[in-house]
N, C-alpha and C. Protein backbone atom coordinates (compact mmCIF):
# COMPACT_ATOMS: atom_id res chain seq x y z
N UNK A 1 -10.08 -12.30 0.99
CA UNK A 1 -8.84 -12.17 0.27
C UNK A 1 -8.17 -10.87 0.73
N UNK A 2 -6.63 -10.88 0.71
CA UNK A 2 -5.82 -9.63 1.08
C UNK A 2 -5.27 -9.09 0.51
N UNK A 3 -5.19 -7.87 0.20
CA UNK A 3 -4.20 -7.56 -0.94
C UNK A 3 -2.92 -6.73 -0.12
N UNK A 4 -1.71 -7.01 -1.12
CA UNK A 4 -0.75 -6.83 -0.77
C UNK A 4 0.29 -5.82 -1.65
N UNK A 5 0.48 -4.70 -1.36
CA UNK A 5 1.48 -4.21 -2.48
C UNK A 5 2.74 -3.84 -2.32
N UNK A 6 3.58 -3.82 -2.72
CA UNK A 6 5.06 -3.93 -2.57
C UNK A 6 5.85 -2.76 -3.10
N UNK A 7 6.39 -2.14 -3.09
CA UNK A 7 7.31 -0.74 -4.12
C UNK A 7 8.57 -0.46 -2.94
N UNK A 8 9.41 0.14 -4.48
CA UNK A 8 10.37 1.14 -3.29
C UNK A 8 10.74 2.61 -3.45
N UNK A 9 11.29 2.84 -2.47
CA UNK A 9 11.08 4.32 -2.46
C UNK A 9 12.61 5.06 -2.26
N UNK A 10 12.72 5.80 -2.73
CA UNK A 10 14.20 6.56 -2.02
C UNK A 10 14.20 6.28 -0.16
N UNK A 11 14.86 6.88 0.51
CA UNK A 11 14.74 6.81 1.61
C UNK A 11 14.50 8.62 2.17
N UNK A 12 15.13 9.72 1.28
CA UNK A 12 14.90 11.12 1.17
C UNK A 12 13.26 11.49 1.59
N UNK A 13 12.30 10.32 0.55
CA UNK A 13 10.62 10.25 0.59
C UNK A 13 9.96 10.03 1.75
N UNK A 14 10.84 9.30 2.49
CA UNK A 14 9.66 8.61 4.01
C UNK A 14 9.03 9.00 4.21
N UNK A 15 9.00 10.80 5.00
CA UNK A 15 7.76 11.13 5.21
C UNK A 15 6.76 11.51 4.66
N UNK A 16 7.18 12.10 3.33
CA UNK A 16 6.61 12.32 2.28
C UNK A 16 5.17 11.15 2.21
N UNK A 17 5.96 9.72 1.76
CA UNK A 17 5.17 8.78 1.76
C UNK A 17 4.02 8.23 2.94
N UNK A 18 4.46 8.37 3.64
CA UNK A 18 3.94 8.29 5.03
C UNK A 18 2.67 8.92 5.29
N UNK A 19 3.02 10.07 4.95
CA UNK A 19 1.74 11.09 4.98
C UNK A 19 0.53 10.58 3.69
N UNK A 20 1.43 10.51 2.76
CA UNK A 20 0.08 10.41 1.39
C UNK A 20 -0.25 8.94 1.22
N UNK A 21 0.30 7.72 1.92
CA UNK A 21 0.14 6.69 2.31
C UNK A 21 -1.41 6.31 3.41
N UNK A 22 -0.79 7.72 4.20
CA UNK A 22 -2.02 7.63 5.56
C UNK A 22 -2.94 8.18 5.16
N UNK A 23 -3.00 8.99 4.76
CA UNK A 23 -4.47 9.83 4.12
C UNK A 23 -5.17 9.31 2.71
N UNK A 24 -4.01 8.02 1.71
CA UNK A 24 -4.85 7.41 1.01
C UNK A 24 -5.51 6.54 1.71
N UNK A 25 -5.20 5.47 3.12
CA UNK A 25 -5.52 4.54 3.54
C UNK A 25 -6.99 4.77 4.02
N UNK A 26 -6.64 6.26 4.78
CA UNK A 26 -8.17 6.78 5.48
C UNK A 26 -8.96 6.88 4.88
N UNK A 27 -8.96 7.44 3.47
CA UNK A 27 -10.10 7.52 2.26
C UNK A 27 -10.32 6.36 1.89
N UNK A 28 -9.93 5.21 1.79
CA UNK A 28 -10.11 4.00 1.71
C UNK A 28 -10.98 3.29 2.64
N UNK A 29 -10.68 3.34 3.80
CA UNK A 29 -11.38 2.83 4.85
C UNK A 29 -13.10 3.58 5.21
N UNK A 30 -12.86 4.66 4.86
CA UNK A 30 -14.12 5.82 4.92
C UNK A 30 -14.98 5.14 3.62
N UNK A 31 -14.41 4.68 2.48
CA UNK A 31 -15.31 4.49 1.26
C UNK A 31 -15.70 3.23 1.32
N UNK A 32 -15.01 2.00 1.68
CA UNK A 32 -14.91 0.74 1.87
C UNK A 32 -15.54 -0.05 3.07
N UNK A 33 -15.09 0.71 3.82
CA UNK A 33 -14.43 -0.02 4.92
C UNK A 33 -13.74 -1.29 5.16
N UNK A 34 -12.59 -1.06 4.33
CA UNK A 34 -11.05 -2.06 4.46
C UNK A 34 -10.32 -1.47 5.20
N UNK A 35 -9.88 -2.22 6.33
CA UNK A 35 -8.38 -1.85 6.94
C UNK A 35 -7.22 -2.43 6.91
N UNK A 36 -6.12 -1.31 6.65
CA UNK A 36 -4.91 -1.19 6.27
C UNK A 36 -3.95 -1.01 6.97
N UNK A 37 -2.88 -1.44 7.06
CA UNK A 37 -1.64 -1.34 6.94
C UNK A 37 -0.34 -0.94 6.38
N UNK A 38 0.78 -0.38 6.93
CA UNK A 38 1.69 0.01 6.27
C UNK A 38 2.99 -0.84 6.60
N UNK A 39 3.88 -1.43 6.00
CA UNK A 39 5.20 -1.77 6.23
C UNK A 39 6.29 -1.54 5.79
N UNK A 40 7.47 -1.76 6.19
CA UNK A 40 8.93 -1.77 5.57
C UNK A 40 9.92 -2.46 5.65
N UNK A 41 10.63 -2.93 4.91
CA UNK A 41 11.61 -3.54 5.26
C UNK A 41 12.56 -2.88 6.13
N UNK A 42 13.30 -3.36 7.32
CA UNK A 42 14.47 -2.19 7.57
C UNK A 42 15.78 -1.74 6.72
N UNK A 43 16.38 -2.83 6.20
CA UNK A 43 17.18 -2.07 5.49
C UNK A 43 17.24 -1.42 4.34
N UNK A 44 17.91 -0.64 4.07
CA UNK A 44 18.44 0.19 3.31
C UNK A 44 18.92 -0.75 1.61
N UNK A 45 18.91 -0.76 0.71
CA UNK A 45 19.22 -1.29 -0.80
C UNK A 45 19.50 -0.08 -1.72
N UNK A 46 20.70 0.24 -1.54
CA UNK A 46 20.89 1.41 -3.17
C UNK A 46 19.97 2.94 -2.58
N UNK A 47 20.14 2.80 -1.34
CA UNK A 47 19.15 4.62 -0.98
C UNK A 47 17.87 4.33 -1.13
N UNK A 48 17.07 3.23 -1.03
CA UNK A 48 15.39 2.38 -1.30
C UNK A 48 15.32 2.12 -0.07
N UNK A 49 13.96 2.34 0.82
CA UNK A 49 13.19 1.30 1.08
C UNK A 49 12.51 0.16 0.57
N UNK A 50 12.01 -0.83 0.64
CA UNK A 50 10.75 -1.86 0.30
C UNK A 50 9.84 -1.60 1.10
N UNK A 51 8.58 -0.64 0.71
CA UNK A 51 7.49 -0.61 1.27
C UNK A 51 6.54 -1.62 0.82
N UNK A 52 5.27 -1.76 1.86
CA UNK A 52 4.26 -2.46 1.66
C UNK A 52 3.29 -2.27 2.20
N UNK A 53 2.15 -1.83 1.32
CA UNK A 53 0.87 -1.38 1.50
C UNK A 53 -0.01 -2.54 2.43
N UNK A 54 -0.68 -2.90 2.94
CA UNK A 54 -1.50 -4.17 3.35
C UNK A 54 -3.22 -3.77 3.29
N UNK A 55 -3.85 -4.57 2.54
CA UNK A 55 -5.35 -4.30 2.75
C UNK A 55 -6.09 -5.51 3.19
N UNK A 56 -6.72 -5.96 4.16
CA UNK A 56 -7.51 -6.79 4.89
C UNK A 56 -8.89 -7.22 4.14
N UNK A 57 -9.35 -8.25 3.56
CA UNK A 57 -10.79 -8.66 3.36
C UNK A 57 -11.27 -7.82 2.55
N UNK A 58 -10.35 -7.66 1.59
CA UNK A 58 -11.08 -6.33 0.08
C UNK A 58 -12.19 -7.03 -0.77
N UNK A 59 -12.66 -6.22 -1.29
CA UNK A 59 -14.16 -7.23 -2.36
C UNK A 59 -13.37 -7.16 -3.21
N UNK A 60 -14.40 -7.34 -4.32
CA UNK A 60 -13.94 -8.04 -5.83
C UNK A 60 -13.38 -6.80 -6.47
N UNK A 61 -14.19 -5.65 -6.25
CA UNK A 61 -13.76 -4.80 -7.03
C UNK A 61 -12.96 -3.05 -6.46
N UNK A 62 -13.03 -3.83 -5.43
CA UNK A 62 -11.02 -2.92 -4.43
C UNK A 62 -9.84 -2.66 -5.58
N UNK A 63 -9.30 -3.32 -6.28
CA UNK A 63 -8.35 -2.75 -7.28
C UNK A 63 -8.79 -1.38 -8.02
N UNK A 64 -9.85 -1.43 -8.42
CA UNK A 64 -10.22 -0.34 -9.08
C UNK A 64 -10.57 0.78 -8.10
N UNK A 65 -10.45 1.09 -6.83
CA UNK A 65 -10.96 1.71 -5.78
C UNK A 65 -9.73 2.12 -5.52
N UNK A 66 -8.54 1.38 -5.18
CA UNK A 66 -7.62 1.51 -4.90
C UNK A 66 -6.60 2.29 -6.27
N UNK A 67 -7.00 1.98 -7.26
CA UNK A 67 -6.16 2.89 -8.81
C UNK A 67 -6.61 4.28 -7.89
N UNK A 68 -8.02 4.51 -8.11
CA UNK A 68 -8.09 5.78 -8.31
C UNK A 68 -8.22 6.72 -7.12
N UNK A 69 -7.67 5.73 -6.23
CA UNK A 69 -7.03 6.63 -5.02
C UNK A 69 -5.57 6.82 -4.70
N UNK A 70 -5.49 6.06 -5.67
CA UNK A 70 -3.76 5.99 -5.91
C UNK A 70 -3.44 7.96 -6.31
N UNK A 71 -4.47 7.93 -7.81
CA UNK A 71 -4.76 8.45 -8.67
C UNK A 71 -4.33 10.19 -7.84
N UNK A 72 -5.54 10.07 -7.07
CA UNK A 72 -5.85 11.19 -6.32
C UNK A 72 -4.97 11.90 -5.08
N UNK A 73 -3.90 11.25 -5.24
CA UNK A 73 -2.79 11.42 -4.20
C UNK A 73 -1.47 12.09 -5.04
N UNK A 74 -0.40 12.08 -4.47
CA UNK A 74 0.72 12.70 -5.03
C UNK A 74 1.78 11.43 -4.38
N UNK A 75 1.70 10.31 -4.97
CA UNK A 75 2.37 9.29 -3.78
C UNK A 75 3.29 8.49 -5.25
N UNK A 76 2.46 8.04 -6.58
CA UNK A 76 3.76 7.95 -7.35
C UNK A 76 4.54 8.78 -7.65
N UNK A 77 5.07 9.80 -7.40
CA UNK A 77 6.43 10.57 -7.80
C UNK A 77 6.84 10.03 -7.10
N UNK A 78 6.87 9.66 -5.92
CA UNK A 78 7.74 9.34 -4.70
C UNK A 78 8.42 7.91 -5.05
N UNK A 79 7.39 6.88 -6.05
CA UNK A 79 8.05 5.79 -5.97
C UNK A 79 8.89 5.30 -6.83
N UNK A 80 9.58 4.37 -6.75
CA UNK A 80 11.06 3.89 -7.69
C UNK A 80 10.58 3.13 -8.58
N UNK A 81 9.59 2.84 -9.70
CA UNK A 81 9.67 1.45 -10.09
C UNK A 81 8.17 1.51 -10.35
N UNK A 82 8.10 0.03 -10.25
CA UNK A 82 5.94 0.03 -10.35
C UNK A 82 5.72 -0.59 -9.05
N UNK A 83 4.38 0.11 -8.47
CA UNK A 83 3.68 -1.00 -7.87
C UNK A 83 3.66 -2.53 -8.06
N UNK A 84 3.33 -3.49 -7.03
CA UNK A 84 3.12 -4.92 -7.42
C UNK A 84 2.55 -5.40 -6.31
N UNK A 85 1.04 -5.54 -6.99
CA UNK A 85 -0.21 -5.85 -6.39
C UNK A 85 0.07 -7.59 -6.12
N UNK A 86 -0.79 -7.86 -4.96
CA UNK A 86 -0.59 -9.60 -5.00
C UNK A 86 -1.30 -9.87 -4.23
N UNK A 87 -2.64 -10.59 -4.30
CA UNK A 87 -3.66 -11.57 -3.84
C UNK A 87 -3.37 -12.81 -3.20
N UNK A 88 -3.86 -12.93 -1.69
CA UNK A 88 -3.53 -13.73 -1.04
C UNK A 88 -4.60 -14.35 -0.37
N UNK A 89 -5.32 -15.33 0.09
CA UNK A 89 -6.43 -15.86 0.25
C UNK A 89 -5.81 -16.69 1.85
N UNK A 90 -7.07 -16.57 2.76
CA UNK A 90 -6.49 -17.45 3.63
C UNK A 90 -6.86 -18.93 3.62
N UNK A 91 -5.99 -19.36 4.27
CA UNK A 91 -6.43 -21.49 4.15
C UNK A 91 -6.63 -21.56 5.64
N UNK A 92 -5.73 -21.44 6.35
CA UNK A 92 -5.85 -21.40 7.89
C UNK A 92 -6.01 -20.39 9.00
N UNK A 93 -7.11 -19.92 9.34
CA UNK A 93 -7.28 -19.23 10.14
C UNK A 93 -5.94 -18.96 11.53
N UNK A 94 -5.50 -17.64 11.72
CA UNK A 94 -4.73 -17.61 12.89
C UNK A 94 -5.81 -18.10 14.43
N UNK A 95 -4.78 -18.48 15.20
CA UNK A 95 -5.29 -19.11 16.48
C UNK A 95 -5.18 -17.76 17.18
């Protein structure tokens, strides 16, 4: 299963985010070993990005791994809104 999270951000934040994005991901991968991803939409909405976190083949109990590394960062001030976590399972393997 993959998890997927979604938020937005000013556009002022980028690097901000970027940084405490990358160094939550690495502590993640070091504790886990899940690998991650970062994305964005390109445009621009009201001075927002749409970011999106990506985590690869998480176990059962990754959400709670993932709070409290959330936790341990300085990465919600940065964001607009709430997080929105979303579970995705694969059916068909890519070729």
């Amino acid at each position: 299963m993959d998890c997927y999270i979604y938020y937005k951000v000013p556009t002022e934040f980028q690097d901000q985010l970027l940084g405490q994005v990358r160094g939550m991901q690495a502590a993640l991968h070091a504790q886990t070993g899940v690998t991650s991803g970062l994305q964005r939409r390109p445009e621009i909405n009201d001075g927002m990005h749409t970011w999106m976190e990506i985590y690869r083949h998480v176990p059962e109990n990754f959400i709670a791994n993932l709070a409290l590394a959330v936790q341990q960062t300085r990465l919600l001030p940065l964001i607009h809104g709430e997080r929105h976590p979303e579970f995705f399972m694969e059916v068909i393997p890519c070729v």
